[in-house]
Protein backbone atom coordinates (compact mmCIF):
# COMPACT_ATOMS: atom_id res chain seq x y z
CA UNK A 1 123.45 42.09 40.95
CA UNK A 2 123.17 41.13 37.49
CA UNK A 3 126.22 39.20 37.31
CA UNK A 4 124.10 36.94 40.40
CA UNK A 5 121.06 36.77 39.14
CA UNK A 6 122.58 35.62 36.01
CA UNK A 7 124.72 33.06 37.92
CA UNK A 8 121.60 31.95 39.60
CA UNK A 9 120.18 30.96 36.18
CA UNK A 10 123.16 29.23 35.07
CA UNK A 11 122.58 26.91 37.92
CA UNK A 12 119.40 26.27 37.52
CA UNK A 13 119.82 25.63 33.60
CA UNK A 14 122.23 23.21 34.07
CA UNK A 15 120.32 21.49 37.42
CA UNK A 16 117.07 20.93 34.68
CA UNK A 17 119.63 19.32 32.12
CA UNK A 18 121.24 17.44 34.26
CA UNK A 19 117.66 16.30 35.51
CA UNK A 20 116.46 15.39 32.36
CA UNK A 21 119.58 13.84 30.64
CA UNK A 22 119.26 10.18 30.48
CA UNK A 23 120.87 8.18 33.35
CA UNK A 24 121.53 10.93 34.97
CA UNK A 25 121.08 9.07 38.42
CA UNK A 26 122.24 5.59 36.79
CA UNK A 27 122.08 3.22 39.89
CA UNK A 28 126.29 2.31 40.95
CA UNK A 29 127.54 -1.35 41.33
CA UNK A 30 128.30 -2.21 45.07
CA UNK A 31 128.60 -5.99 44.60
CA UNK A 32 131.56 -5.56 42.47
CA UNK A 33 134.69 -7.29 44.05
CA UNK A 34 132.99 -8.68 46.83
CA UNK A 35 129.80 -10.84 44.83
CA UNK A 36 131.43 -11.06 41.42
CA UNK A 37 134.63 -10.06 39.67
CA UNK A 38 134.56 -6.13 39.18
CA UNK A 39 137.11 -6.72 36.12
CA UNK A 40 134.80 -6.73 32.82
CA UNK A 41 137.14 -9.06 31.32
CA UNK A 42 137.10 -11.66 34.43
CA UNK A 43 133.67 -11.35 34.62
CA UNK A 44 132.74 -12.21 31.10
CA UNK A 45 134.99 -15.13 31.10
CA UNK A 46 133.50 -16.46 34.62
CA UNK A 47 130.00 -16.06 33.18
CA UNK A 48 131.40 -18.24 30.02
CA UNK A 49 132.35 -20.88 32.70
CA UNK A 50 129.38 -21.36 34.52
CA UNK A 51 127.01 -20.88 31.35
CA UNK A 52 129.19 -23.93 30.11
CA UNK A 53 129.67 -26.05 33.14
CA UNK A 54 125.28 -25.92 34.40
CA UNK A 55 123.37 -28.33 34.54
CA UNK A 56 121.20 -27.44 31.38
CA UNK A 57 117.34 -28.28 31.77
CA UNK A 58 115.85 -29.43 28.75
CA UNK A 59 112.34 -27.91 29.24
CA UNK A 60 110.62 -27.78 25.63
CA UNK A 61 108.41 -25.21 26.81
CA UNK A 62 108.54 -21.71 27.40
CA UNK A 63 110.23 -20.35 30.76
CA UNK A 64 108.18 -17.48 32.13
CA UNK A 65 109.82 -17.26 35.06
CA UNK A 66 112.67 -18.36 36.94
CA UNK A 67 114.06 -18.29 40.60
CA UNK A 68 117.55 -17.27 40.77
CA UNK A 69 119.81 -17.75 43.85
CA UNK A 70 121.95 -14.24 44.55
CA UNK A 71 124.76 -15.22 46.27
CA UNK A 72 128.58 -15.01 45.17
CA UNK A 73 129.25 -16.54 42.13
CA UNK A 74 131.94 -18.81 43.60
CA UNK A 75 128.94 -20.50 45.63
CA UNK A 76 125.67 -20.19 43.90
CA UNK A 77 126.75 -19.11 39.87
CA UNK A 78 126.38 -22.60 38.46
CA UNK A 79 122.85 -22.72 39.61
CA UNK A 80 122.31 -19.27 38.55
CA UNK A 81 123.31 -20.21 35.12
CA UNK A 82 121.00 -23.43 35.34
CA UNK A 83 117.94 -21.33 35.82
CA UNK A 84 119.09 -18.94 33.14
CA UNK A 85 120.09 -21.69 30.87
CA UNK A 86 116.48 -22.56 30.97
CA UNK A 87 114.95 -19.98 29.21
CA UNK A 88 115.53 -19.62 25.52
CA UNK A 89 117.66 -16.93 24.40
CA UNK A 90 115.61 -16.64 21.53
CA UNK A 91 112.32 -16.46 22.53
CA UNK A 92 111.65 -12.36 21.99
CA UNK A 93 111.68 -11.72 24.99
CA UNK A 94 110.23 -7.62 25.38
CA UNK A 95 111.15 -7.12 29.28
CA UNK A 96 112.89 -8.74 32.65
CA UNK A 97 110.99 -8.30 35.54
CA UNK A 98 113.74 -8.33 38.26
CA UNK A 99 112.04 -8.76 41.68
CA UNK A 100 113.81 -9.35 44.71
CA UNK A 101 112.87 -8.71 48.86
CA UNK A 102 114.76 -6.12 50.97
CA UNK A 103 117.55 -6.76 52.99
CA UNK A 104 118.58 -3.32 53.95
CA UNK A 105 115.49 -2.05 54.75
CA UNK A 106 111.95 -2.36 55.40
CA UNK A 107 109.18 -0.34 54.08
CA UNK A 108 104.99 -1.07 53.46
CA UNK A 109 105.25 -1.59 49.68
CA UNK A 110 107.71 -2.07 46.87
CA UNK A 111 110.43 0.02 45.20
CA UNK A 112 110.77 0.41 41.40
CA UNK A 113 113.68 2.26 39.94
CA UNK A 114 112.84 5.17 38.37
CA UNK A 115 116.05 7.68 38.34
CA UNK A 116 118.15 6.10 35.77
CA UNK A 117 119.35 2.75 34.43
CA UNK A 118 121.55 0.25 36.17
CA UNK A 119 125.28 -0.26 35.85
CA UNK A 120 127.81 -3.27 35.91
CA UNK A 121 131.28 -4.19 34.94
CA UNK A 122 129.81 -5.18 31.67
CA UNK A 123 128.20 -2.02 30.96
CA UNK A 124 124.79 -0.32 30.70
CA UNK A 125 121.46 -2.20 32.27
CA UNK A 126 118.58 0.01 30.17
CA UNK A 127 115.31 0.24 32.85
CA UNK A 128 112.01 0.38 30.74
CA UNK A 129 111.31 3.61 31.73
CA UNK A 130 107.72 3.65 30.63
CA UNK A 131 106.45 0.31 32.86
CA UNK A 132 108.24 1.74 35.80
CA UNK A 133 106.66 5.20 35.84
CA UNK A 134 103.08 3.41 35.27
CA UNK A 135 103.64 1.43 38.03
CA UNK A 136 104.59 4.20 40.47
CA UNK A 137 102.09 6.72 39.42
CA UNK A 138 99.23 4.57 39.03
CA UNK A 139 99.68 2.11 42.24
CA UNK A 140 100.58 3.27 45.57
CA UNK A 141 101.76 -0.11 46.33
CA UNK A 142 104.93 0.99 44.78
CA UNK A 143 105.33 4.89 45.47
CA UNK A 144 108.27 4.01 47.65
CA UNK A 145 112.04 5.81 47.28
CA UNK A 146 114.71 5.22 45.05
CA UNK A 147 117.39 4.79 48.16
CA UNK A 148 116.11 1.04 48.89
CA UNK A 149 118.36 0.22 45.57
CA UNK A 150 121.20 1.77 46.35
CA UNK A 151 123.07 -1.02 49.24
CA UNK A 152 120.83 -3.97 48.15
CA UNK A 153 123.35 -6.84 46.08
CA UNK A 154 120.23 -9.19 45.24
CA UNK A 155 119.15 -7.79 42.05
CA UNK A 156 122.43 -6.24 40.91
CA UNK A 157 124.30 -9.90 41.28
CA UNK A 158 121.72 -11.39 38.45
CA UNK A 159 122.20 -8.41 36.08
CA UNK A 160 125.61 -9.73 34.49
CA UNK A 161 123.75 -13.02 33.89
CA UNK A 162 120.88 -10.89 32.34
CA UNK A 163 123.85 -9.20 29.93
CA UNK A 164 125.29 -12.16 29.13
CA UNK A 165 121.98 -14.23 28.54
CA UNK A 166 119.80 -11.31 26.89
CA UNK A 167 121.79 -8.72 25.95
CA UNK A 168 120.11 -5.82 25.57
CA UNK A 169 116.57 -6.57 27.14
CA UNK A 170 115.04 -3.38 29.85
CA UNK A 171 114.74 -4.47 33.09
CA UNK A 172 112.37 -3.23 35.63
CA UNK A 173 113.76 -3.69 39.22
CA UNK A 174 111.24 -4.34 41.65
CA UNK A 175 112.59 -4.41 45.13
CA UNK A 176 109.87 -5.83 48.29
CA UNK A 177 110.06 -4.18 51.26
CA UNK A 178 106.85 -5.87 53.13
CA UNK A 179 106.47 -8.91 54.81
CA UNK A 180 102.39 -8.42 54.57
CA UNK A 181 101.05 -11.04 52.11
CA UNK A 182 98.08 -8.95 51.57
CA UNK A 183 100.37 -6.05 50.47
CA UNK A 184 102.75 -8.64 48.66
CA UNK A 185 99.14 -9.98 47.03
CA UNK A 186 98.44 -6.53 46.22
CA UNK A 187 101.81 -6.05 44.16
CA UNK A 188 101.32 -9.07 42.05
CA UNK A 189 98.24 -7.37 41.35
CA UNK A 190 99.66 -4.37 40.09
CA UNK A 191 102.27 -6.55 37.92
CA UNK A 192 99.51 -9.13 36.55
CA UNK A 193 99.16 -7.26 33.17
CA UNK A 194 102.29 -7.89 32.13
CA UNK A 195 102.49 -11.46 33.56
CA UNK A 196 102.59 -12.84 30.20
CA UNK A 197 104.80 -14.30 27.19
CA UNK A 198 106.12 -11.34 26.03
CA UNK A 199 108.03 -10.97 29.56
CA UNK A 200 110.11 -12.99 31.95
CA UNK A 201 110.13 -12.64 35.80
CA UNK A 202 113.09 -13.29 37.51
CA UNK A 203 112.89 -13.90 41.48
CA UNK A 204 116.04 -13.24 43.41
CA UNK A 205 116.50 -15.48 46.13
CA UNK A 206 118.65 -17.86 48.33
CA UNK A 207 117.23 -20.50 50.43
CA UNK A 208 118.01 -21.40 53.86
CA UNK A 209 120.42 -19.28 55.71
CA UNK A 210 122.90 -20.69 58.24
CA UNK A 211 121.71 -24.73 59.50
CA UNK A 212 124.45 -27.05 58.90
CA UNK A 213 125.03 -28.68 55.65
CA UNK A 214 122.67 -31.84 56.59
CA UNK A 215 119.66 -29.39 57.94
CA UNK A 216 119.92 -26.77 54.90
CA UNK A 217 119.70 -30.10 52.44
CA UNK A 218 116.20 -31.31 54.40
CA UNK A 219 114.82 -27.75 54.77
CA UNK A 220 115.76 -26.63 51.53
CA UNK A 221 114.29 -29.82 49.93
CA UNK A 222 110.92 -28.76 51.93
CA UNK A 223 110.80 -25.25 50.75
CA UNK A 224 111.10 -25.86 47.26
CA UNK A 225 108.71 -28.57 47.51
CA UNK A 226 105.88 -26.04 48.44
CA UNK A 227 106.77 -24.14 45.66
CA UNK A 228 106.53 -26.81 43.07
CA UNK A 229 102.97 -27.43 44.67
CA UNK A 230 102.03 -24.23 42.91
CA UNK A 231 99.73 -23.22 46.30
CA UNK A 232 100.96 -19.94 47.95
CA UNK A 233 99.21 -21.42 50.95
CA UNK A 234 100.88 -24.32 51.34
CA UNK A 235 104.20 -23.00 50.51
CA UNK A 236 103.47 -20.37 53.59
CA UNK A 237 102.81 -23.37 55.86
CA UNK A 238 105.68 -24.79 55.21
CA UNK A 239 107.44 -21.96 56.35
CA UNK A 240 105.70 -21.77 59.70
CA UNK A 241 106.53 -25.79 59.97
CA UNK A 242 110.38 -25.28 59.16
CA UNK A 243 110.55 -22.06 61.46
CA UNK A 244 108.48 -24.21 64.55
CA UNK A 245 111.16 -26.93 64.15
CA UNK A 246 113.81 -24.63 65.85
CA UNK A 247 116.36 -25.84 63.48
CA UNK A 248 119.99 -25.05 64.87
CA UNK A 249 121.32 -21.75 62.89
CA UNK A 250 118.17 -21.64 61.06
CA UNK A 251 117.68 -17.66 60.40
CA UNK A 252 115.31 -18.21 57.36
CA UNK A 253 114.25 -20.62 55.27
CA UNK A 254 114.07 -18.43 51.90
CA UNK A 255 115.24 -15.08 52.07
CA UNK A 256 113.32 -13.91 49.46
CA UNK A 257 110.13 -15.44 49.93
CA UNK A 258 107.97 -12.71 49.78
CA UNK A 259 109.20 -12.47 46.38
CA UNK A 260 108.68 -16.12 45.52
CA UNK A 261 105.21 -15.81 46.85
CA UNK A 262 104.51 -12.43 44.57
CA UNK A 263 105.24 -15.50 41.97
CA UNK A 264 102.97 -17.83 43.27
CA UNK A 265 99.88 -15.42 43.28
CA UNK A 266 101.15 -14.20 39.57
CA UNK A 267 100.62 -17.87 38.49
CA UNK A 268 97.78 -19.22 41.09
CA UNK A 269 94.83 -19.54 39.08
CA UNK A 270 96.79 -19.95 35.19
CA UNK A 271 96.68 -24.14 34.90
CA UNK A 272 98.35 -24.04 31.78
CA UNK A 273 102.04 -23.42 34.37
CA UNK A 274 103.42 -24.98 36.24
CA UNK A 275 106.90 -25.08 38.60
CA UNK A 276 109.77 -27.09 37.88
CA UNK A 277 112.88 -28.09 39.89
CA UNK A 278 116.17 -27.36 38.17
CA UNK A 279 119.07 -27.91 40.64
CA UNK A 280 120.41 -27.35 43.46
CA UNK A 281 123.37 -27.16 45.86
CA UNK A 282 124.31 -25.11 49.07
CA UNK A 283 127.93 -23.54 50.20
CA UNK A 284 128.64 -26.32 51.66
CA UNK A 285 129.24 -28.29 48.76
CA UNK A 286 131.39 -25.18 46.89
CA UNK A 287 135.09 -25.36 47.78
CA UNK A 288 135.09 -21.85 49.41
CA UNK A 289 132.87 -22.72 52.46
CA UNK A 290 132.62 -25.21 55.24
CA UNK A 291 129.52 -27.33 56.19
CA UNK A 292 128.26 -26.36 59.98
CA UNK A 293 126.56 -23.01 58.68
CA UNK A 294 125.33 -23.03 55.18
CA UNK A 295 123.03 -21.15 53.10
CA UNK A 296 121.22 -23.20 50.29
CA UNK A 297 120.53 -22.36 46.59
CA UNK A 298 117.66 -23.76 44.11
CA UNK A 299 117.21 -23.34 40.64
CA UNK A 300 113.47 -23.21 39.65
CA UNK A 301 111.41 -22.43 36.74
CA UNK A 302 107.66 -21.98 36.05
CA UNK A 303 107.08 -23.12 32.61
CA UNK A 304 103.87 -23.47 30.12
CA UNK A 305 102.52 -26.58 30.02
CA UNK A 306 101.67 -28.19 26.77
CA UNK A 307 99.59 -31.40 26.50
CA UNK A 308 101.47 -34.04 25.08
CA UNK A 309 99.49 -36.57 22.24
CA UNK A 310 99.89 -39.34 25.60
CA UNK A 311 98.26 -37.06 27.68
CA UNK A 312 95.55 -36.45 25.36
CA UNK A 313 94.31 -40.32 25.86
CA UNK A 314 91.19 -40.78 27.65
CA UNK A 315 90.73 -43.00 30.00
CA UNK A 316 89.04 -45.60 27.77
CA UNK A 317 92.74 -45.80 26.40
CA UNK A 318 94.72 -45.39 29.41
CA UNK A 319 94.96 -49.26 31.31
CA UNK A 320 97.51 -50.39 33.49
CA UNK A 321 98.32 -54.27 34.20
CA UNK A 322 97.73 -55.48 38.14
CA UNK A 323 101.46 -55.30 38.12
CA UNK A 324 102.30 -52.31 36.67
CA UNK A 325 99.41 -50.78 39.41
CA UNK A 326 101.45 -52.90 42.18
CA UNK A 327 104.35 -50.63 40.69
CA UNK A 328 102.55 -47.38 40.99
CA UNK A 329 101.87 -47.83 44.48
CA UNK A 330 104.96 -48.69 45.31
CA UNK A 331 106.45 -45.74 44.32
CA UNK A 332 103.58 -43.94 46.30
CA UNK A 333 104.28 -45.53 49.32
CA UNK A 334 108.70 -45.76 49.15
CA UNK A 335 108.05 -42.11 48.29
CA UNK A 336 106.28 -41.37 51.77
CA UNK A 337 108.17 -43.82 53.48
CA UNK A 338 111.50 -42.62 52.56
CA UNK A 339 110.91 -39.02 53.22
CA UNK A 340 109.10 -39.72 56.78
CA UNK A 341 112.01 -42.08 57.79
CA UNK A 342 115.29 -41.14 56.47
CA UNK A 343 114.17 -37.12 55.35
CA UNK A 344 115.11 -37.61 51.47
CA UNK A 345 113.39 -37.92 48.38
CA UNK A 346 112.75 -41.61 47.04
CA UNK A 347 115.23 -42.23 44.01
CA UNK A 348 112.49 -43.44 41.57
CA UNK A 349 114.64 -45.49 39.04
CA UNK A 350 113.08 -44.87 35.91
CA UNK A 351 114.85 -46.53 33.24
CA UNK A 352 113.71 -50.40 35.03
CA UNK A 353 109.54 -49.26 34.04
CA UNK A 354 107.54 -50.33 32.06
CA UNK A 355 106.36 -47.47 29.23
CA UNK A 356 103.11 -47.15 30.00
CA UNK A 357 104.67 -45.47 33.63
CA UNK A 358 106.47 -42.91 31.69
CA UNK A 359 103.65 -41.40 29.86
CA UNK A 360 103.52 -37.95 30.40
CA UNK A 361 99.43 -37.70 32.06
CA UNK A 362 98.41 -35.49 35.31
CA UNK A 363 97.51 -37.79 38.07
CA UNK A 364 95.82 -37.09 42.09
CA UNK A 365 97.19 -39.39 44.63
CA UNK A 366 94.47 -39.09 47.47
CA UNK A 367 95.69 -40.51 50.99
CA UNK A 368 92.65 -41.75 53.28
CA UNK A 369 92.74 -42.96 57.11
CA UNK A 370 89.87 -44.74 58.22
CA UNK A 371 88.23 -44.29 54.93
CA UNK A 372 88.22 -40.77 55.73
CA UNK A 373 89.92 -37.92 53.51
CA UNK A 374 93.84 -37.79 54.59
CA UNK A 375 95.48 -35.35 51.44
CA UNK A 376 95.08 -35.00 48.38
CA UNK A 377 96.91 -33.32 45.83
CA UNK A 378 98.38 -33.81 42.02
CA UNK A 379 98.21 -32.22 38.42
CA UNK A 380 96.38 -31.85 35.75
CA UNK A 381 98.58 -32.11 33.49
CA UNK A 382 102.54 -32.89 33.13
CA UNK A 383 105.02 -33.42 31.14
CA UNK A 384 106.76 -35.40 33.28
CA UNK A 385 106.57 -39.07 33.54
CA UNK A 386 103.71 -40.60 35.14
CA UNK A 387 105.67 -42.42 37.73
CA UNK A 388 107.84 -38.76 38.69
CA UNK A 389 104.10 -36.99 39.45
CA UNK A 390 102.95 -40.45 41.36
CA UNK A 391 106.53 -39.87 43.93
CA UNK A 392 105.59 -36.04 44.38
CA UNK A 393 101.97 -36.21 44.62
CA UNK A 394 102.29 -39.11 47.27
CA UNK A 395 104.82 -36.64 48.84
CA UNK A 396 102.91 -33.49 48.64
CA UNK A 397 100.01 -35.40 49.68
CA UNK A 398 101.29 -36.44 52.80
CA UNK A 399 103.11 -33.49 53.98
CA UNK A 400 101.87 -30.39 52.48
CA UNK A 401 98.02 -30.82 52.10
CA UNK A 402 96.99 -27.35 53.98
CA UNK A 403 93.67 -29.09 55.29
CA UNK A 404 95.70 -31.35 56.89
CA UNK A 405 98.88 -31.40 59.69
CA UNK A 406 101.88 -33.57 57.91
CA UNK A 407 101.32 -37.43 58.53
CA UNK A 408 102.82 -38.98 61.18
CA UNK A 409 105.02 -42.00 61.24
CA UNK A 410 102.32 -43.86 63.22
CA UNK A 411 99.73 -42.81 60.24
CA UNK A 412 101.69 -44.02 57.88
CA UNK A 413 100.89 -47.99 58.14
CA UNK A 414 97.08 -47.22 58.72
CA UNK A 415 96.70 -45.51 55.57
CA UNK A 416 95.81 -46.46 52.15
CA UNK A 417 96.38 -44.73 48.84
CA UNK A 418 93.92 -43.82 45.75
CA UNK A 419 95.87 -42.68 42.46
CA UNK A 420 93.43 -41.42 40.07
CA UNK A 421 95.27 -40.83 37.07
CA UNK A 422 94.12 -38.10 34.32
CA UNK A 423 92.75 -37.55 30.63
CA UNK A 424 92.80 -33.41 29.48
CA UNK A 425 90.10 -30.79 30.32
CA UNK A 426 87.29 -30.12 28.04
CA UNK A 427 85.39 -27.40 28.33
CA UNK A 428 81.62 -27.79 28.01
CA UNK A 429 78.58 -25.60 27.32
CA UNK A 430 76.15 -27.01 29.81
CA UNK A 431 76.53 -29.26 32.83
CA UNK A 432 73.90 -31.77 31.02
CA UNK A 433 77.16 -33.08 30.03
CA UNK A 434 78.80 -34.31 33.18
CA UNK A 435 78.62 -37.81 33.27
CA UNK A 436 78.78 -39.12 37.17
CA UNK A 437 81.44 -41.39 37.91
CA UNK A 438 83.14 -41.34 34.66
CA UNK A 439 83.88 -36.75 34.96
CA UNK A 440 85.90 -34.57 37.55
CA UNK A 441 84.86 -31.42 36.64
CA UNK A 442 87.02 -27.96 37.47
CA UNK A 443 85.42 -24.75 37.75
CA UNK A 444 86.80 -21.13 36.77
CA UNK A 445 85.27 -17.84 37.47
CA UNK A 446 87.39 -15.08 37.00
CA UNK A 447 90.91 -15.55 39.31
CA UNK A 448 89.04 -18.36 41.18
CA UNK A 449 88.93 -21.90 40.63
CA UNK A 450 88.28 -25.50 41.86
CA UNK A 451 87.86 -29.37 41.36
CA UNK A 452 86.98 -32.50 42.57
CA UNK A 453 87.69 -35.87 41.19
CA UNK A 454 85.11 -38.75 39.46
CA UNK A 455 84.89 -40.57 42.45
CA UNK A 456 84.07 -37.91 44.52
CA UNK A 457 80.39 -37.33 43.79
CA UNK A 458 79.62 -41.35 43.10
CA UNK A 459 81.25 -41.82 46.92
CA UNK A 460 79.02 -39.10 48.26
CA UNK A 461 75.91 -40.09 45.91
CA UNK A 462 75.78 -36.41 45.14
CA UNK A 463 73.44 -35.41 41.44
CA UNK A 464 75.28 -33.02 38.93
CA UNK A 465 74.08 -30.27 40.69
CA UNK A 466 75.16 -31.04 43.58
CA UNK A 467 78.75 -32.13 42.38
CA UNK A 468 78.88 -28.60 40.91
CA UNK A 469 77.40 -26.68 44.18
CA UNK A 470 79.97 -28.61 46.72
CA UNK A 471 82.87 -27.48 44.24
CA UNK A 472 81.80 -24.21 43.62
CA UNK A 473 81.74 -23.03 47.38
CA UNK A 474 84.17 -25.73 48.82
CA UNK A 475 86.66 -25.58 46.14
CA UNK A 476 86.55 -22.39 44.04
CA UNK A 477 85.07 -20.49 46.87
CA UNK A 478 82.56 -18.57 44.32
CA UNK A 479 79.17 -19.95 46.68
CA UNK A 480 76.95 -22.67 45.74
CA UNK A 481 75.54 -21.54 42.44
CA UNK A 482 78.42 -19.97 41.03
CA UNK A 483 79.10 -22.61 38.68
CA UNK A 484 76.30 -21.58 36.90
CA UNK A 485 78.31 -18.13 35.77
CA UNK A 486 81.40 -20.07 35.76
CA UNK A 487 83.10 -21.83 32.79
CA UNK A 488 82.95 -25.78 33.48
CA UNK A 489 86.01 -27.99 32.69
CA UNK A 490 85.49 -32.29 32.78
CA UNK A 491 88.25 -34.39 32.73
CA UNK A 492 88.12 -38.65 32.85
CA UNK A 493 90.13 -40.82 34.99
CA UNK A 494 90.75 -43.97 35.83
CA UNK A 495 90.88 -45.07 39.40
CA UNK A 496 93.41 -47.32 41.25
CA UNK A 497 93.10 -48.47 44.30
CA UNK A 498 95.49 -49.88 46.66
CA UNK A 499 92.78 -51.83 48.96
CA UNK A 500 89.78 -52.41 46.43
């Protein structure tokens, strides 16, 4: 009896150590051999490769997150390495937030790791132990089991890149398994305190799944388009509108789009970010696949904006020639034109402008139809060339304004175009500032905000307080007088019109 009791507490003993010895569940590669090389040696030389083949963005400002595509490496690891390639290697970065949505199963939450770290060809993926056992005990949202790690490839095929970029870093692997963007809302939540600097988020994701070559191109160019617009809203509608088209072989258009919207409500209300196409390509175009059904991959980052001495002009300095406005609204227009008609983005050629079209300013393009509102959407501020924004606000305008349904190719010729382009914010202490005609103004309270242009309140012969009230409830949704808790932002503009 003795002899069992004392085997009984031999087992037990070594059941605790092996229970509390690190990585004593470390998570298995299954992707190995099928997604990637399972040969260390291979795979460090492949990642070499693609890391020196990319197309390498040069984006001066910081990358805080990036959208990865998780396919094999023979198809989608050059634009894998793109979106990698455009965050610095040597910006300190703490933790990798490695999010990606479900395809093995389904469940009302998300999944964090929390048995062990994760492992790879190349070694040893440490999980920051710490973040993920704060977000499982303190939000429900992710109380969800380990097992939804085990089968799933989409996080394990970025971890090589992860070694090979930033050796060394924790990860915490999130995995979505809700299609609820109220519970998807609720996550980003839970992750917004460590939405900063000091971390990067990396979204796991492919694009379209299955049209033919031509079709992936067209939806793929769609999708990624909402996402640049920043707007979880309008990247959702976009969507519905590729998924009501009844695309042949369509399946999805992002398979990870719960986890690119988690992104888009992290970075919603922050207007110093803003997303940024990198590349793109689908299997088609690899030499491993063939072109009837595809699945389509986008590089993408959401950088920090940082104004620019041309964007800090005001627009006392900012003047364009009667040519040089014929210009901008050309581009407006061929931009609109060409995607309506022929489903492609209008090569703006860049190099044949004039300078004062390649300032980097924010700019509105507002469309109207029988002098009535038609879209209207732009930036702040860019660092992109002022003729770039005018092609994808025109665009974005047109087709992605959630007020409106897309326009229509017998819109198009009864429409006319407004470009209002943009000075910086200023904050100021008391709306006895706002000049009317001459200010926009943008109000912030708290994870709310809203705008509306100079022209805005002179066309509706609103006073100040009026101009505040309409964009206080209509834009930042905070009621009529909650601009007066709110902090005020004007900005100056200059107005072009196409039809003055």
């Amino acid at each position: 009896m003795l002899r069992v009791c004392l085997f009984i507490i031999l087992i037990l003993f070594t059941m605790d150590n092996a229970n509390s010895r690190p990585g004593q569940a470390d998570r298995k590669p299954v992707a190995a051999g099928r997604y990637y090389p399972a040969d260390r040696e291979t795979l460090s030389k492949d990642l070499s490769v693609l890391f020196r083949d990319c197309l390498k963005p040069s984006f001066e400002n910081r990358a805080r997150a990036i959208i990865v595509p998780h396919a094999g490496y023979v198809f989608s690891g050059k634009i894998a390495a793109s979106a990698y390639s455009s965050v610095d290697r040597n910006s300190g970065i703490k933790n990798i937030f490695l999010i990606g949505s479900s395809h093995v199963m389904a469940f009302e939450g998300a999944s964090v790791y929390f048995s062990g770290d994760y492992i790879t060809p190349l070694g040893k993926v440490p999980t920051n132990m710490e973040i993920v056992k704060k977000l499982k005990d303190e939000h429900a949202v992710f109380d969800f089991p380990v097992t939804a790690h085990i089968q799933e490839h989409s996080l394990e095929v970025q971890l090589p890149f992860i070694q090979q970029r930033f050796p060394g870093v924790p990860v915490i692997p999130v995995i979505i398994g809700t299609s609820n963007t109220a519970t998807v809302r609720e996550i980003a939540r839970a992750l917004q305190p460590w939405f900063n600097e000091e971390n990067l988020f990396v979204i796991s994701s492919d694009f379209s799944h299955y049209p033919s070559w031509k079709d992936a191109s067209e939806v793929d160019n769609a999708t990624s388009g909402g996402i640049l617009t920043g707007k979880p809203e309008t990247f959702l509608q976009i969507l519905k509108l590729n998924a009501s088209r009844n695309i042949k072989g369509l399946v999805t258009s992002m398979c990870g789009w719960t986890s690119g919207l988690l992104l888009m409500y992290l970075a919603e209300n922050d207007n110093t970010l803003e997303f940024r196409h990198i590349d793109y390509c689908n299997s088609g175009d690899s030499g491993y696949g063939g072109k009837d059904e595809v699945v389509g991959y986008h590089a993408i980052a959401l950088t920090e904006k940082t104004a620019s001495p041309a964007s800090k002009e005001t627009s006392e300095e900012i003047s364009f020639s009667e040519e040089e406005k014929d210009m901008l609204f050309s581009i407006a227009r061929n931009s609109i034109r060409t995607m309506l008609y022929e489903k492609k983005r209008y090569p703006v050629d860049i190099s044949s402008l004039p300078g004062s079209l390649k300032k980097p300013l924010g700019v509105f393009v507002t469309l109207k139809k029988d002098k009535a509102l038609r879209g209207c959407i732009g930036r702040f501020v860019s660092s992109e060339p002022l003729c770039s924004v005018v092609a994808e606000s025109a665009l974005s305008s047109a087709f992605d304004d959630p007020r409106f349904t897309p326009l229509t190719s017998e819109e198009f010729n009864n429409i006319e175009i407004e470009i209002t382009v943009l000075g910086p914010l200023k904050r100021i202490k008391s709306y006895k500032e706002i000049i009317l005609g001459r200010h926009g103004v943008y109000i912030k309270k708290d994870t709310r905000s809203g705008t509306m242009l100079p022209q805005v309140a002179v066309e509706n012969n609103w006073t100040v307080e009026e101009f505040l009230g309409y964009t206080a409830r209509d834009k930042a949704g905070i009621g009529w007088e909650g601009w007066k808790f709110a902090e005020l932002y004007v900005y100056e503009g200059i107005v072009l019109e196409e039809n003055p």
